[in-house]
Protein backbone atom coordinates (compact mmCIF):
# COMPACT_ATOMS: atom_id res chain seq x y z
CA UNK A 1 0.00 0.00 0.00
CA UNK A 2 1.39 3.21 -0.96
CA UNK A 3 2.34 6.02 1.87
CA UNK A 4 0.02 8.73 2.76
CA UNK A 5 2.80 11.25 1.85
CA UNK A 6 3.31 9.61 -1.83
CA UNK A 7 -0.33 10.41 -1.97
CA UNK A 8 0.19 13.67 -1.30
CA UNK A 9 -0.22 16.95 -3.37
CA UNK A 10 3.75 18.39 -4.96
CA UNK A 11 3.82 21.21 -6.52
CA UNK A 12 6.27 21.43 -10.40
CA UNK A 13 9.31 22.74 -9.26
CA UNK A 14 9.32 24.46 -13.21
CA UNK A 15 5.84 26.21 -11.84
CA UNK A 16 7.48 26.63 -8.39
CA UNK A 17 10.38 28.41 -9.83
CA UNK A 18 8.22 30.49 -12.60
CA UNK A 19 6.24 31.88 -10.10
CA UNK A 20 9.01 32.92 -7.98
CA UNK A 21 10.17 35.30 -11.28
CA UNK A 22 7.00 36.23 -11.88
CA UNK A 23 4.73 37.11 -8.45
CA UNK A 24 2.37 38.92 -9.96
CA UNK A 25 1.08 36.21 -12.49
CA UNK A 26 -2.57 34.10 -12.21
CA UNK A 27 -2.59 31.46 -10.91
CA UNK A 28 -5.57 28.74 -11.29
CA UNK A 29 -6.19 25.63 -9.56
CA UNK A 30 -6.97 22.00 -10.87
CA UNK A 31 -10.53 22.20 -9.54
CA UNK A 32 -11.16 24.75 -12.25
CA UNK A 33 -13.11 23.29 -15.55
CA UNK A 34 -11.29 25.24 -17.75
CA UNK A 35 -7.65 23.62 -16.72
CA UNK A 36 -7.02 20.48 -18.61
CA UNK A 37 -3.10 19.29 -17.73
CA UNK A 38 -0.88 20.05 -15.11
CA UNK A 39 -1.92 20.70 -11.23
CA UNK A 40 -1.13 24.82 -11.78
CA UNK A 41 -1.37 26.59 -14.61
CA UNK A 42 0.36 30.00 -15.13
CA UNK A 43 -0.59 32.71 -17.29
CA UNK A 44 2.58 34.96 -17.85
CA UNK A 45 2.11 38.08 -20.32
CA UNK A 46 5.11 38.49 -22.31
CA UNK A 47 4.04 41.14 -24.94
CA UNK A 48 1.39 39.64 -26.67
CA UNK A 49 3.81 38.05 -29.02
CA UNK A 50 1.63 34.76 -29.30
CA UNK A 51 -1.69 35.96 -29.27
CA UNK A 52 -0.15 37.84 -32.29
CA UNK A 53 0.81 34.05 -34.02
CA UNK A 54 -2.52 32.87 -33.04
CA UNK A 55 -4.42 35.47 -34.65
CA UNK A 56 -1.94 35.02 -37.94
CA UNK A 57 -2.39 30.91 -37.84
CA UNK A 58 -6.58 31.25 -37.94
CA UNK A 59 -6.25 33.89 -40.58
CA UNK A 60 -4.03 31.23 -42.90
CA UNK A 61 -6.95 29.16 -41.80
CA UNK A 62 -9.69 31.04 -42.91
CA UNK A 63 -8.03 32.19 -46.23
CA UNK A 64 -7.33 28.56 -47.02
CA UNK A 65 -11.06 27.45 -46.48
CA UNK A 66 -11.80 30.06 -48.71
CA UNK A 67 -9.81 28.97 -51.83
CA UNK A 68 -10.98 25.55 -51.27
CA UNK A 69 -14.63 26.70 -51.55
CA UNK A 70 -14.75 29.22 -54.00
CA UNK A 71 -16.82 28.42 -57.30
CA UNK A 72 -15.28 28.96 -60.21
CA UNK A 73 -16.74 31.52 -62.75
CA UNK A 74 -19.75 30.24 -65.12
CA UNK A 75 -17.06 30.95 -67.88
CA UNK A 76 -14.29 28.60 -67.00
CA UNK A 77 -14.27 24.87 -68.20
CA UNK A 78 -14.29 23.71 -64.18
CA UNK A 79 -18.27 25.45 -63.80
CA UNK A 80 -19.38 22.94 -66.35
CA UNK A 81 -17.41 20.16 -65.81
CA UNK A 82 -19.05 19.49 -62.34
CA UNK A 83 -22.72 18.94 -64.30
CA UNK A 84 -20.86 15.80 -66.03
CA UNK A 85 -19.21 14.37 -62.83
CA UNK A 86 -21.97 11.56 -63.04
CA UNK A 87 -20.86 7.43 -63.41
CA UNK A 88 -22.64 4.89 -65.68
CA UNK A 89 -24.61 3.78 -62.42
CA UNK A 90 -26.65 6.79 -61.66
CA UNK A 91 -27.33 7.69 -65.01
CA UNK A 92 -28.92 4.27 -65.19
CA UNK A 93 -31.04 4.75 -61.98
CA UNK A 94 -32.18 7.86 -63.39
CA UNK A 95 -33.26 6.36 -66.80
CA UNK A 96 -35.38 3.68 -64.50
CA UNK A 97 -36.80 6.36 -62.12
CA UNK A 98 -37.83 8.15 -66.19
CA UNK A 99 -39.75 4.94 -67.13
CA UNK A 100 -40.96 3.82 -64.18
CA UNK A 101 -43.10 7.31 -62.52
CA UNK A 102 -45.10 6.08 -59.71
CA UNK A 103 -47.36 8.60 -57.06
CA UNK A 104 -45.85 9.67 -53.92
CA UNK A 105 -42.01 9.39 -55.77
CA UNK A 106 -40.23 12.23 -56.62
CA UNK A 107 -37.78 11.98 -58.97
CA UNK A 108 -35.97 15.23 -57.91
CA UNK A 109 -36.26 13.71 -54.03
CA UNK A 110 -35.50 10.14 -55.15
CA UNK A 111 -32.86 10.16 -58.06
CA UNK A 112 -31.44 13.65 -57.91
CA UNK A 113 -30.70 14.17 -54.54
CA UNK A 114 -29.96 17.14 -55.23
CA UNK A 115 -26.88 16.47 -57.87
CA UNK A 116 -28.58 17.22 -61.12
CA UNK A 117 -26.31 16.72 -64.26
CA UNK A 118 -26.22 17.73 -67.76
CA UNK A 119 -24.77 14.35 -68.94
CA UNK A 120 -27.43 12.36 -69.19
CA UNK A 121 -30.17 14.91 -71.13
CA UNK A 122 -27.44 16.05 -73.20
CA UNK A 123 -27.02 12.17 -74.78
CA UNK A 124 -30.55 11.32 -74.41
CA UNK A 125 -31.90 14.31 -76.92
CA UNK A 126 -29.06 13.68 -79.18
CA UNK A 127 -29.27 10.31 -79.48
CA UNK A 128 -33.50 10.73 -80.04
CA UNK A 129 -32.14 13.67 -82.54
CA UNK A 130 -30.32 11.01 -84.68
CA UNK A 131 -33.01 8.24 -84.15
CA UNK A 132 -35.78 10.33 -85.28
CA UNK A 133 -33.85 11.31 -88.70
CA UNK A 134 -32.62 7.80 -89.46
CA UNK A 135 -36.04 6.15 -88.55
CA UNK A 136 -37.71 8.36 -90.67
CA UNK A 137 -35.09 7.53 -93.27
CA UNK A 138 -35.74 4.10 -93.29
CA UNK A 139 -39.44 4.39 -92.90
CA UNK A 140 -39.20 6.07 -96.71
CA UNK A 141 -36.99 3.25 -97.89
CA UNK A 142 -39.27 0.14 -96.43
CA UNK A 143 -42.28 2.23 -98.29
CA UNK A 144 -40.13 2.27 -101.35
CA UNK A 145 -39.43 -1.30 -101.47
CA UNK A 146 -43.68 -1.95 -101.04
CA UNK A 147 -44.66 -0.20 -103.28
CA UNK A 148 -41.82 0.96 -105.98
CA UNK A 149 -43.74 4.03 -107.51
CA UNK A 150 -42.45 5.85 -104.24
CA UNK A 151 -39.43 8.29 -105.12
CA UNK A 152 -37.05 8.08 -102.34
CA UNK A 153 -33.94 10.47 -101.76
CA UNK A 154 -31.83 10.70 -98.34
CA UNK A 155 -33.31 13.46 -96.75
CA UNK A 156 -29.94 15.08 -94.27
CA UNK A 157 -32.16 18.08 -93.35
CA UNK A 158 -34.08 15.65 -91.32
CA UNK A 159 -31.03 15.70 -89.10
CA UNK A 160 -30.62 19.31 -88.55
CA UNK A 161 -34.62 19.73 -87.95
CA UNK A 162 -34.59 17.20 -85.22
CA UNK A 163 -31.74 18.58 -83.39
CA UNK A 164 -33.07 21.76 -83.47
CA UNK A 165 -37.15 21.15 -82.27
CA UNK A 166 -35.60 18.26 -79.53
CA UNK A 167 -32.90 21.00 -77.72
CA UNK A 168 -34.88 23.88 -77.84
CA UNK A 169 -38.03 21.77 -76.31
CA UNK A 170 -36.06 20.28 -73.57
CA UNK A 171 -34.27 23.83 -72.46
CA UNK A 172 -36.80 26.55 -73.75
CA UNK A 173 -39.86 24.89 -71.96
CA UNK A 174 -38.14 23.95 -68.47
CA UNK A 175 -37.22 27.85 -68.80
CA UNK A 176 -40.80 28.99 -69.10
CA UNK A 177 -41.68 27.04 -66.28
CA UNK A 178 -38.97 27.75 -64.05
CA UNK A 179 -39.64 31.12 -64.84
CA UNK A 180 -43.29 30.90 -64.14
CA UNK A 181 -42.85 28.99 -60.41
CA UNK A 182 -40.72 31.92 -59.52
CA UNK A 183 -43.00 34.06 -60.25
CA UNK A 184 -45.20 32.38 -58.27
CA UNK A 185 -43.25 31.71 -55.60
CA UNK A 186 -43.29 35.88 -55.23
CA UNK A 187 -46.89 35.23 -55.15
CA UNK A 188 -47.98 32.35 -53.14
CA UNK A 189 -44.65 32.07 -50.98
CA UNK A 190 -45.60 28.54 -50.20
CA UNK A 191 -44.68 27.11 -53.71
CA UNK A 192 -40.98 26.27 -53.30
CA UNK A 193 -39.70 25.74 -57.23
CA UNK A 194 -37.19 23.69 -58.60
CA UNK A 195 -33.89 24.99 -59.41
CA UNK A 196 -33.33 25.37 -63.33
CA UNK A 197 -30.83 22.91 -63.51
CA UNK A 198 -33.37 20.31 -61.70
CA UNK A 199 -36.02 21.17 -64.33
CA UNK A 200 -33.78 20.35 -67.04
CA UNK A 201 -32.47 16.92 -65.48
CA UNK A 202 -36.15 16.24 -65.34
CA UNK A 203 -37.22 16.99 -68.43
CA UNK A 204 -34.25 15.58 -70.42
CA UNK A 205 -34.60 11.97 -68.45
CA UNK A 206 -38.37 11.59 -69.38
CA UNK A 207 -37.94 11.91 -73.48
CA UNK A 208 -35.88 8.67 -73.05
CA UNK A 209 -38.80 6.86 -73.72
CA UNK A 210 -39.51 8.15 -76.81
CA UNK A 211 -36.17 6.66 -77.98
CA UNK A 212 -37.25 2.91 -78.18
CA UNK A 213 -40.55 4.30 -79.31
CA UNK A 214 -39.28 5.54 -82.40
CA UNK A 215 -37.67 2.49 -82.95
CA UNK A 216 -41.06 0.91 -82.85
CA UNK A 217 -42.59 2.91 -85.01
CA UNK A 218 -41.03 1.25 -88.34
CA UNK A 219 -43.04 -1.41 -87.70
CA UNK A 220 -45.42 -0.51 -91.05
CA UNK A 221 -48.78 -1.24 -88.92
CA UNK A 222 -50.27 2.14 -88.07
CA UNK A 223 -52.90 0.99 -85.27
CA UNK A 224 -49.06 -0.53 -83.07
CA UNK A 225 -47.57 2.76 -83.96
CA UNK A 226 -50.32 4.83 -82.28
CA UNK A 227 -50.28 2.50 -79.32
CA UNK A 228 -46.61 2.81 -79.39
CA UNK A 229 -46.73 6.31 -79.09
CA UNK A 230 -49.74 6.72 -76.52
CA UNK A 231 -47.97 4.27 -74.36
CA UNK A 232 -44.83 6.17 -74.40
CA UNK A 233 -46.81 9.54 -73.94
CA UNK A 234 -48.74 8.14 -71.33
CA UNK A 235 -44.93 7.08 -69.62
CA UNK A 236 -43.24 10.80 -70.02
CA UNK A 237 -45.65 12.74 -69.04
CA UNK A 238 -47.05 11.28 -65.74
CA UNK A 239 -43.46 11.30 -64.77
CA UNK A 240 -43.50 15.03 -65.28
CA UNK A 241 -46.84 15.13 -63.58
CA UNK A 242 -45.81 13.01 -60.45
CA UNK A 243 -42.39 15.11 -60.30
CA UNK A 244 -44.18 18.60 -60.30
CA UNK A 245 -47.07 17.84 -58.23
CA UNK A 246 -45.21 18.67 -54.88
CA UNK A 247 -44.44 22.04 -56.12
CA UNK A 248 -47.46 23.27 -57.80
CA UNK A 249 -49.82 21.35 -55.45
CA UNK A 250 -49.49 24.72 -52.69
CA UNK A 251 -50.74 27.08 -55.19
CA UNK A 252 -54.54 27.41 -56.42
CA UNK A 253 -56.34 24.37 -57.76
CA UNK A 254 -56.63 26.59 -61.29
CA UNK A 255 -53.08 27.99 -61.17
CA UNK A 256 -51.96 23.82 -60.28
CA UNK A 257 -54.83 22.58 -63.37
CA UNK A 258 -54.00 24.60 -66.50
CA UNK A 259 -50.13 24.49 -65.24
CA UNK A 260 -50.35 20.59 -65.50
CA UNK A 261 -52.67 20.84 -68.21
CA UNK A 262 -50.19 23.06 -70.54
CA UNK A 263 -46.90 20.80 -69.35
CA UNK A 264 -49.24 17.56 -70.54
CA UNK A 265 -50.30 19.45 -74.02
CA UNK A 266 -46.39 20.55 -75.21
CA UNK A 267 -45.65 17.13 -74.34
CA UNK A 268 -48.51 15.50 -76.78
CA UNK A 269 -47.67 18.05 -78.89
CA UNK A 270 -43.87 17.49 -79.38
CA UNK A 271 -45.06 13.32 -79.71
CA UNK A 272 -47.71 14.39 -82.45
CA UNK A 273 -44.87 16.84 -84.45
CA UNK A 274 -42.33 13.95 -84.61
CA UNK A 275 -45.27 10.83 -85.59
CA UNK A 276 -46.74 13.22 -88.25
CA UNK A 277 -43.13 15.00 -90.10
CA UNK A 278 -40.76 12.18 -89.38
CA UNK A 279 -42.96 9.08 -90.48
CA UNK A 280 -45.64 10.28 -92.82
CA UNK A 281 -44.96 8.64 -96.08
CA UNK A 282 -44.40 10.22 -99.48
CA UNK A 283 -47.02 10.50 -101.68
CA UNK A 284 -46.67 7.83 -104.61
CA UNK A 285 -45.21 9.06 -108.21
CA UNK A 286 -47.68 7.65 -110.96
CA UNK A 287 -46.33 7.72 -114.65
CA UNK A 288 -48.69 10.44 -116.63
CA UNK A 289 -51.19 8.61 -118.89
CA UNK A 290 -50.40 8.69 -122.84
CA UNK A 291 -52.84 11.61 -124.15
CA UNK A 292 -55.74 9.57 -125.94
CA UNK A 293 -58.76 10.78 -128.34
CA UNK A 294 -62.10 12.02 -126.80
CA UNK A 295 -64.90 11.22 -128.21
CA UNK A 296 -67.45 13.97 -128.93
CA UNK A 297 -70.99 14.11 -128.15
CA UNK A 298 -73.63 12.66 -130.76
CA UNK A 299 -75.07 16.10 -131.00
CA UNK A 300 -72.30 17.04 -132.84
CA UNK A 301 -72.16 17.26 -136.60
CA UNK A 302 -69.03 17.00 -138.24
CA UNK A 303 -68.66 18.98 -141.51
CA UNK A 304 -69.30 16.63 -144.79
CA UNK A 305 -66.81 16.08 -147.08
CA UNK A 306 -68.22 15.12 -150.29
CA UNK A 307 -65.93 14.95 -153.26
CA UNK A 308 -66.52 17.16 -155.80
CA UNK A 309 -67.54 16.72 -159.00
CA UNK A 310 -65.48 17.61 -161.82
CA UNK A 311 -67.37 20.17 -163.88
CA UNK A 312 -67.60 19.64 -167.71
């Protein structure tokens, strides 16, 4: 058993010795919360020199944390570059969350999470861009081949038109309605919009459908290609339906109907403009007819023609 006076408090014959130089310094006790090490703890001014160092080390700190999360201007490479940072795997969980809209799940809650990218609607319009002009290609070459009196030449401009009517759908309209539930927001300041990127991500994901649907549509038996398309209507817009209904669901029932209504109508409408100018057939070339002789009412006389007779 150890000895009561090995038990007993010592005092640091450094602290001992610093507080013989200095009698005028602080002293504070173990008991206190504040004191962590050390039975006495002596605070000894000597110029301020390392509250001076302290200050400089959190400002070196601070300036650091500030590089590290500064955004780079919308100009620079790096701004964009971020909206691509997506892997194969949540692109694919994003195409399935597109096809597969059910109520009560969000795609921007459920898929998103609040990382939209550019990646994946970039692809998906170009790649229906290209699929509508080559389908529609091909739709004029199978006619050709059923019937031959169809003139067929490769129509490029197909290309350009598609492009053009597929990016400006998928960023002009998520702009109109972005800019409409801000307004709104100012409004009814319970409707809490989407950001703009969101509304593109969500907009871009649901025309993937319409990719295989085009596809589809060469099959040369109109009644499959309208069920085709309804289908694949039916599809994309419920999933922009189920995805907006949080948002405009705060604001009045009219404001939340004709809202829906309109987002429901550009989509049938875009669906419509594609079936009707990218698979309607050309109109069959028929040889003209040789010219041949009318026949003339019986009412009609015709002059005689009598010979005449010679005159003596």
């Amino acid at each position: 058993m150890a000895a009561a006076d090995e038990l007993a408090f010592h005092e640091f014959e450094e602290a001992t010795n610093l507080l013989a130089q200095t009698p005028d310094a602080a002293t504070t006790s173990r008991s206190e919360p504040l004191t962590l090490q050390g039975h006495v703890a002596v605070a000894v001014d000597s110029g301020g020199s390392y509250g001076a160092e302290d200050e400089v080390e959190e400002s070196d700190k601070t300036a650091l944390l500030q590089e590290e999360k500064q955004q780079p201007g919308f100009w620079t490479f790096s701004y964009y570059q971020s909206f691509f940072d997506v892997d194969t795997s949540q692109v694919l969980d994003r195409i399935r969350g597109s096809l597969l809209p059910r109520p009560g799940h969000n795609f921007v809650r459920h898929h998103l999470r609040n990382r939209p990218d550019l990646y994946g609607p970039f692809w998906i319009c170009a790649t229906l861009a290209f699929v509508l002009a080559i389908s529609g290609n091909l739709t004029l070459v199978l006619a050709q081949r059923r019937d031959p009196s169809i003139h067929y030449s490769p129509q490029f401009h197909k290309v350009t038109v598609a492009g053009v009517t597929i990016y400006c759908y998928a960023w002009l309209v998520p702009l109109a309605l972005w800019g409409f539930l801000r307004w709104r927001k100012g409004v009814r300041e319970r409707v809490g919009p989407y950001t703009f990127l969101e509304t593109v991500c969500v907009y871009g994901y649901s025309l993937f459908v319409f990719i295989p649907t085009v596809v589809l549509w060469l099959i040369p038996v109109p009644w499959l290609q309208w069920l085709f398309g309804a289908l694949a209507l039916a599809l994309s817009a419920a999933g922009l339906v189920f995805t907006l209904w949080p948002v405009v669901r705060e604001d009045t029932r009219l404001a939340a109907a004709v809202l829906l209504s309109v987002i429901v109508l550009l989509h049938a409408l875009l669906a419509l403009g594609c079936k009707f100018y990218f698979f309607q057939p050309l109109p069959p070339v028929h040889a003209a007819p040789p010219p041949q002789a009318t026949s003339l009412p019986p009412s009609v006389l015709l002059p005689s023609t009598a010979p005449r007779s010679a005159s003596t």
